[in-house]
C-alpha atoms as a PDB file:
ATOM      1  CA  UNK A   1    -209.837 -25.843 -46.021  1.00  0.00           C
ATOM      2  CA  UNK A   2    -207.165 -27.952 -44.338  1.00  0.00           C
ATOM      3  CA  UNK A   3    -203.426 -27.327 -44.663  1.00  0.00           C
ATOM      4  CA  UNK A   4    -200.879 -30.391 -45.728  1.00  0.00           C
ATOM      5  CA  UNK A   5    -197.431 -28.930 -44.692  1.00  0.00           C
ATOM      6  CA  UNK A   6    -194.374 -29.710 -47.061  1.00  0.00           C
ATOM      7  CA  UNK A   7    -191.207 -28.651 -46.347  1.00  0.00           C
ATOM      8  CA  UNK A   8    -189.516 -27.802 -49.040  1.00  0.00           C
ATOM      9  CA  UNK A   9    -185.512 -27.050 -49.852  1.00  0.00           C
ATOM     10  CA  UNK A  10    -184.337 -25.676 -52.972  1.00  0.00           C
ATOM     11  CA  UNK A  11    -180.748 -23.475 -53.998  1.00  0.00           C
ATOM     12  CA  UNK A  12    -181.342 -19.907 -53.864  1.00  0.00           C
ATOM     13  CA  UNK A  13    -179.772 -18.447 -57.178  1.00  0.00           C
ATOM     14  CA  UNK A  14    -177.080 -16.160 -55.054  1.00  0.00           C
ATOM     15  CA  UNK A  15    -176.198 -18.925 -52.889  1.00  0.00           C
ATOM     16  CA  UNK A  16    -177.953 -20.823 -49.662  1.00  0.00           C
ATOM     17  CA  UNK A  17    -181.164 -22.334 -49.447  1.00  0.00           C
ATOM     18  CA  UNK A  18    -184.811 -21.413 -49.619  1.00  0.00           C
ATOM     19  CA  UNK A  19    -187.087 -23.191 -47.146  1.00  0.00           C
ATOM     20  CA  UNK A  20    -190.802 -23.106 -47.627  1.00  0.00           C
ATOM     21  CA  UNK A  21    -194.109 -24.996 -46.197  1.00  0.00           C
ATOM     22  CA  UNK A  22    -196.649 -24.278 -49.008  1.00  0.00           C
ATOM     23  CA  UNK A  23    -198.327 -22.027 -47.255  1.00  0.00           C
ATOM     24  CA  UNK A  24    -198.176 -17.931 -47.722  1.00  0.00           C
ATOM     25  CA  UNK A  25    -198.309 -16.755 -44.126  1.00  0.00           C
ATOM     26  CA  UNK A  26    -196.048 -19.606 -43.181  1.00  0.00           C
ATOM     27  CA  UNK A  27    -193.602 -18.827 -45.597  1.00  0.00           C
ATOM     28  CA  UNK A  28    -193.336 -15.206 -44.951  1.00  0.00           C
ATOM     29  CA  UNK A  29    -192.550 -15.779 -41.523  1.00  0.00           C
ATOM     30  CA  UNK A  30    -189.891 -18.328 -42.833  1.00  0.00           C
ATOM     31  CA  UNK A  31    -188.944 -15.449 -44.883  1.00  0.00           C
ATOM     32  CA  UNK A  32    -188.647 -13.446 -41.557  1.00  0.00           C
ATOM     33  CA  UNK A  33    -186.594 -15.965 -39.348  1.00  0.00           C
ATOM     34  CA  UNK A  34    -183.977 -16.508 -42.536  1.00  0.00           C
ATOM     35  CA  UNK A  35    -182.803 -12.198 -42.402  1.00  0.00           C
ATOM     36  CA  UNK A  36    -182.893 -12.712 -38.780  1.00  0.00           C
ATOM     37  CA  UNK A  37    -181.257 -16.290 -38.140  1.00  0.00           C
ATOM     38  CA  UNK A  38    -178.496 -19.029 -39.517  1.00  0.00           C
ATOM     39  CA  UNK A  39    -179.714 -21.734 -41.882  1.00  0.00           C
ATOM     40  CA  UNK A  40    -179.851 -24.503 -39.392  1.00  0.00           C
ATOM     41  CA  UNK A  41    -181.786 -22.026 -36.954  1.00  0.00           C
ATOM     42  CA  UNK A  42    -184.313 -21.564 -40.353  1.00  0.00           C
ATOM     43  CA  UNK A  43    -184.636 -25.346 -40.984  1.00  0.00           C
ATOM     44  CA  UNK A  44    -185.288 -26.509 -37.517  1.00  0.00           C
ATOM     45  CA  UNK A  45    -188.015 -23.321 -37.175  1.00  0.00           C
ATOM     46  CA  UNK A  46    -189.714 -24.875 -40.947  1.00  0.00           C
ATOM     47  CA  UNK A  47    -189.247 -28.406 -39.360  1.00  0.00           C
ATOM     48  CA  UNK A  48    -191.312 -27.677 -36.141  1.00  0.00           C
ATOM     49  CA  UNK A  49    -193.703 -25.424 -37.892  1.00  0.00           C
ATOM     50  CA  UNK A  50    -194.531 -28.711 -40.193  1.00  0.00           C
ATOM     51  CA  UNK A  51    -194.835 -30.920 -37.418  1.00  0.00           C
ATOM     52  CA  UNK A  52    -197.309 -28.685 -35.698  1.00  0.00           C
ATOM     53  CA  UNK A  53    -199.797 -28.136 -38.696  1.00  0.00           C
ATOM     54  CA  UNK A  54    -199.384 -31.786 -39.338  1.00  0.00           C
ATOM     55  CA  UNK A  55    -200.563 -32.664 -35.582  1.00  0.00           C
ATOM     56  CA  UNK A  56    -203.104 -30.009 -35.661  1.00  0.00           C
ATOM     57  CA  UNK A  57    -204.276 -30.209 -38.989  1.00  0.00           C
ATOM     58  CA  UNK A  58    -205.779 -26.635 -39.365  1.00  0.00           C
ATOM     59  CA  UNK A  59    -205.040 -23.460 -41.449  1.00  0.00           C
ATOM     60  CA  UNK A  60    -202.297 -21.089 -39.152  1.00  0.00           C
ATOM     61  CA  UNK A  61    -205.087 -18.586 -38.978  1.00  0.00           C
ATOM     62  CA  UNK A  62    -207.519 -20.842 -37.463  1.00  0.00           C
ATOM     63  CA  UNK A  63    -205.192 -22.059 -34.351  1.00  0.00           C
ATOM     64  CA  UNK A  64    -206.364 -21.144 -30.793  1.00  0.00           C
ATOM     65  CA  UNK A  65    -205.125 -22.287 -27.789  1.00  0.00           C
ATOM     66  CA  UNK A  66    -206.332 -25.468 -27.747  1.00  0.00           C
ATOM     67  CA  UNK A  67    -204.969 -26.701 -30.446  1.00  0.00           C
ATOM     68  CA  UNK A  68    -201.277 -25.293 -28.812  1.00  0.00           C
ATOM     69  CA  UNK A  69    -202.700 -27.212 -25.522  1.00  0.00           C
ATOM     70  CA  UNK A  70    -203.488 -30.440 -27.253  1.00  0.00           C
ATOM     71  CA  UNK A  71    -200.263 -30.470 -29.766  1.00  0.00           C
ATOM     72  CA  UNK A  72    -198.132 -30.394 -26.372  1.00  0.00           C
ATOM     73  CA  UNK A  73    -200.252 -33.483 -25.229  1.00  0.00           C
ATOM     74  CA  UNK A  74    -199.713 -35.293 -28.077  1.00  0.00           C
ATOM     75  CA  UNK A  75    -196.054 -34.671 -27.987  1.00  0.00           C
ATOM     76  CA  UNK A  76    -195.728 -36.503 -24.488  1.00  0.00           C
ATOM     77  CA  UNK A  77    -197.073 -39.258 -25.444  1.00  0.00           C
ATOM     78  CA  UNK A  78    -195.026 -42.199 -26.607  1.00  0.00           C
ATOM     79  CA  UNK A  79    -193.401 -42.257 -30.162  1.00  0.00           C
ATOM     80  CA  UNK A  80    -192.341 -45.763 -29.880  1.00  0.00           C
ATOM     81  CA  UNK A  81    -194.157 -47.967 -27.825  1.00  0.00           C
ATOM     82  CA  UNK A  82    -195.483 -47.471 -23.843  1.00  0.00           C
ATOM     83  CA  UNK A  83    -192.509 -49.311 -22.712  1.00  0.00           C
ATOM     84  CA  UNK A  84    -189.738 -47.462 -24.521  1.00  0.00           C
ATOM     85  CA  UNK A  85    -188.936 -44.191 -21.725  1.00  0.00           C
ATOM     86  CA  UNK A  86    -185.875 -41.898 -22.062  1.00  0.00           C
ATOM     87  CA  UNK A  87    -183.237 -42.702 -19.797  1.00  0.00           C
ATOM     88  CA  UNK A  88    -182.155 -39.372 -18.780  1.00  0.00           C
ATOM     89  CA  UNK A  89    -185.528 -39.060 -17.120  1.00  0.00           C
ATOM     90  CA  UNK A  90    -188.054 -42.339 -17.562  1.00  0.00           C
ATOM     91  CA  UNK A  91    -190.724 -40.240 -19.321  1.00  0.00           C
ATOM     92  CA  UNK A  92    -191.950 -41.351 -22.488  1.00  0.00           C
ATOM     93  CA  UNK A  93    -192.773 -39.031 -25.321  1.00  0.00           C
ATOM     94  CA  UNK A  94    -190.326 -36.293 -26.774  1.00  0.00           C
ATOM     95  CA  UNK A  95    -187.837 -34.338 -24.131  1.00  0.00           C
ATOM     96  CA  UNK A  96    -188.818 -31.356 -22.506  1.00  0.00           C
ATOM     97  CA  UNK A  97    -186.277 -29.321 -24.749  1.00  0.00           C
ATOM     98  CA  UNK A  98    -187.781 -30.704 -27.943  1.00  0.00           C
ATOM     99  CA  UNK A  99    -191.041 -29.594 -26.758  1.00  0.00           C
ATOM    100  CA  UNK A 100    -190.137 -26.042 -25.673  1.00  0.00           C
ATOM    101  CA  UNK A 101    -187.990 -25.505 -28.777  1.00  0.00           C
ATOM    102  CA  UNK A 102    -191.244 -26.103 -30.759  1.00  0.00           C
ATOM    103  CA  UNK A 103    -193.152 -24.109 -28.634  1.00  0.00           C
ATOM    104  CA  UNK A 104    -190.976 -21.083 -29.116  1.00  0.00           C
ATOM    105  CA  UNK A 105    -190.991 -21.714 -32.829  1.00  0.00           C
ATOM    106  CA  UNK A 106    -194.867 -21.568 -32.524  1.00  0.00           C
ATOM    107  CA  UNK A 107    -194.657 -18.771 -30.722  1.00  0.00           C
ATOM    108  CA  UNK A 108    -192.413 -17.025 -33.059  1.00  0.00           C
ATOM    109  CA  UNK A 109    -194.971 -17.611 -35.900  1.00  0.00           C
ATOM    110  CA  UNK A 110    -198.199 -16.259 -33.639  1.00  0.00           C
ATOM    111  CA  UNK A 111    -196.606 -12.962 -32.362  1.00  0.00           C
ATOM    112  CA  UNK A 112    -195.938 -12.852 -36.480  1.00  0.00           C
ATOM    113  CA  UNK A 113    -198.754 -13.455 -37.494  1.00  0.00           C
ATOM    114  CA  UNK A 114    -200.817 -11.186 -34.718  1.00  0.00           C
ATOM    115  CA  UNK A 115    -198.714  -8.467 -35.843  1.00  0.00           C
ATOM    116  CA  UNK A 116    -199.884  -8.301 -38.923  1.00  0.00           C
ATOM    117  CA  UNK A 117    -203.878  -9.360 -38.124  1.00  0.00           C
ATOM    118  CA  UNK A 118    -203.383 -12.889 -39.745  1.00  0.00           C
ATOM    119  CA  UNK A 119    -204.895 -14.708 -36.693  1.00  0.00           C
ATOM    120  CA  UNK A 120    -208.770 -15.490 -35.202  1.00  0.00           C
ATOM    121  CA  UNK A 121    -207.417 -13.920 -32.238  1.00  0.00           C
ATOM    122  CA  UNK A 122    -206.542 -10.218 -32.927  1.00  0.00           C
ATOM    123  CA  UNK A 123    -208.752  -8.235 -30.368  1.00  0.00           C
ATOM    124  CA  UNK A 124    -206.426  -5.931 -28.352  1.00  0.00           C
ATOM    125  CA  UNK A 125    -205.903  -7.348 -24.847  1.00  0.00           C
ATOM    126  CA  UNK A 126    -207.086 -10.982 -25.442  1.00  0.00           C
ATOM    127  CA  UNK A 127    -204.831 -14.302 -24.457  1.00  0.00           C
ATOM    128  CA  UNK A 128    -202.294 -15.028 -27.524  1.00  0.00           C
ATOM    129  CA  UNK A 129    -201.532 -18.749 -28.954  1.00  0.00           C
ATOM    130  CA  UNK A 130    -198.348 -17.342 -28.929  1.00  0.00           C
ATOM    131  CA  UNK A 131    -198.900 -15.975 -24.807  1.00  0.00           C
ATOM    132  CA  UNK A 132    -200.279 -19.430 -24.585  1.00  0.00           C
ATOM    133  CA  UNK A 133    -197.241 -21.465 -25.851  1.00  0.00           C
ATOM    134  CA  UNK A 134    -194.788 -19.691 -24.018  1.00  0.00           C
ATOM    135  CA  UNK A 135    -196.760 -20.235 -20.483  1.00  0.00           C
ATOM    136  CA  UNK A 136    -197.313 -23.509 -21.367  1.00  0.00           C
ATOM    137  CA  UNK A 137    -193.474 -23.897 -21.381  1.00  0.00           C
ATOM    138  CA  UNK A 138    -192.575 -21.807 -18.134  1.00  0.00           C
ATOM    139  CA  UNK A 139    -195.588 -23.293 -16.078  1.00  0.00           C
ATOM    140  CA  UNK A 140    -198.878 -21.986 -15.160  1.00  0.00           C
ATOM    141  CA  UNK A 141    -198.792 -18.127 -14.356  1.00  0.00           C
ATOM    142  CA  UNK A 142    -199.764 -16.330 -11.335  1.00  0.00           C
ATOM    143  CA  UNK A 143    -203.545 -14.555 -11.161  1.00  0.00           C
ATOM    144  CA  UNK A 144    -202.306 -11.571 -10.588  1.00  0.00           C
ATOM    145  CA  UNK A 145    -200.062 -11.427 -13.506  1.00  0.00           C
ATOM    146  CA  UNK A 146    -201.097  -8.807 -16.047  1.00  0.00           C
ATOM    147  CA  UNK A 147    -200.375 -11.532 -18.503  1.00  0.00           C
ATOM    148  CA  UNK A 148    -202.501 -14.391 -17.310  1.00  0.00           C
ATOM    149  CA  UNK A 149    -205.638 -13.076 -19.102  1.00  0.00           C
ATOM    150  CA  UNK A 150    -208.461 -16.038 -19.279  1.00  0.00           C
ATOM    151  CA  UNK A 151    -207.184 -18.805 -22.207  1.00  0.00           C
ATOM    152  CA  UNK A 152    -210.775 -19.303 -23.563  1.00  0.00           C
ATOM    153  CA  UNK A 153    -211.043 -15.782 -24.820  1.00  0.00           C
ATOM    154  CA  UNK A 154    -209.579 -16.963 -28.443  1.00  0.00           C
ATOM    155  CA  UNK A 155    -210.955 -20.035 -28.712  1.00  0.00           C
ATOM    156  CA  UNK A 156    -213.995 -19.410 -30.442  1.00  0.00           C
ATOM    157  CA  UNK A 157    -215.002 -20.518 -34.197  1.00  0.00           C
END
């Protein structure tokens, strides 16, 4: 089954806004970030969530690290032709801050989700998607890091 996320923005009946993707797990994590954040910190978490599942095109408790891995590829690349770069560095493809804010918004939603045992990778001790995204965004880690457990250990059917 493949997942078609839809953000959605409708009045609560005391006042502010409910913010939803259509999916249960991904909307009980929104539920989560809105006690926990402001409303603009809520819509930009729903907005990133959206783009991910629309890049990666899976159900949230089918994502491994690959998926993380090729979602941050496909957000380098360019968004508006090879020869358009930004100026404040000449890269094409979205900033670096875009890319880490969406990282730590996927990140947010695996430690979630592994929390409660939604996820394919939920074996005590094994690399995280959300361990995954948030090295991806510092840099490789060092061997001898107690974190830096091998990547391919979730990525299995």
């Amino acid at each position: 089954m493949e997942f078609t996320p839809c953000l959605l923005r409708t009045a609560r009946p005391g006042g502010g806004e409910l913010i939803r993707l259509g999916h249960p797990l991904l909307d009980a994590y929104l539920d989560l970030v809105t006690a926990r954040a402001r409303p603009n910190t809520v819509l930009a978490t729903a907005f990133d969530l959206k783009v991910f599942f629309g890049v990666i095109n899976k159900e949230p408790g089918e994502v491994v690290t690959n998926d993380v891995l090729a979602f941050i590829k496909a957000q380098r690349e360019p968004t508006r032709g090879a020869t358009v770069v930004r100026i404040e560095d000449g890269e094409s493809g979205l900033s670096a801050r875009t890319i880490k804010r969406r990282l730590a918004s996927i990140a947010g939603l695996y430690e979630y989700l592994i929390i409660r045992g939604d996820t394919a990778c939920s074996e005590p001790g094994a690399s995280r998607v959300g361990a995954a995204t948030s090295g991806a965004a510092r840099g490789p880690r060092h061997p001898a890091d107690p974190g830096s457990a091998d990547l391919a250990t979730c990525d299995r059917p």
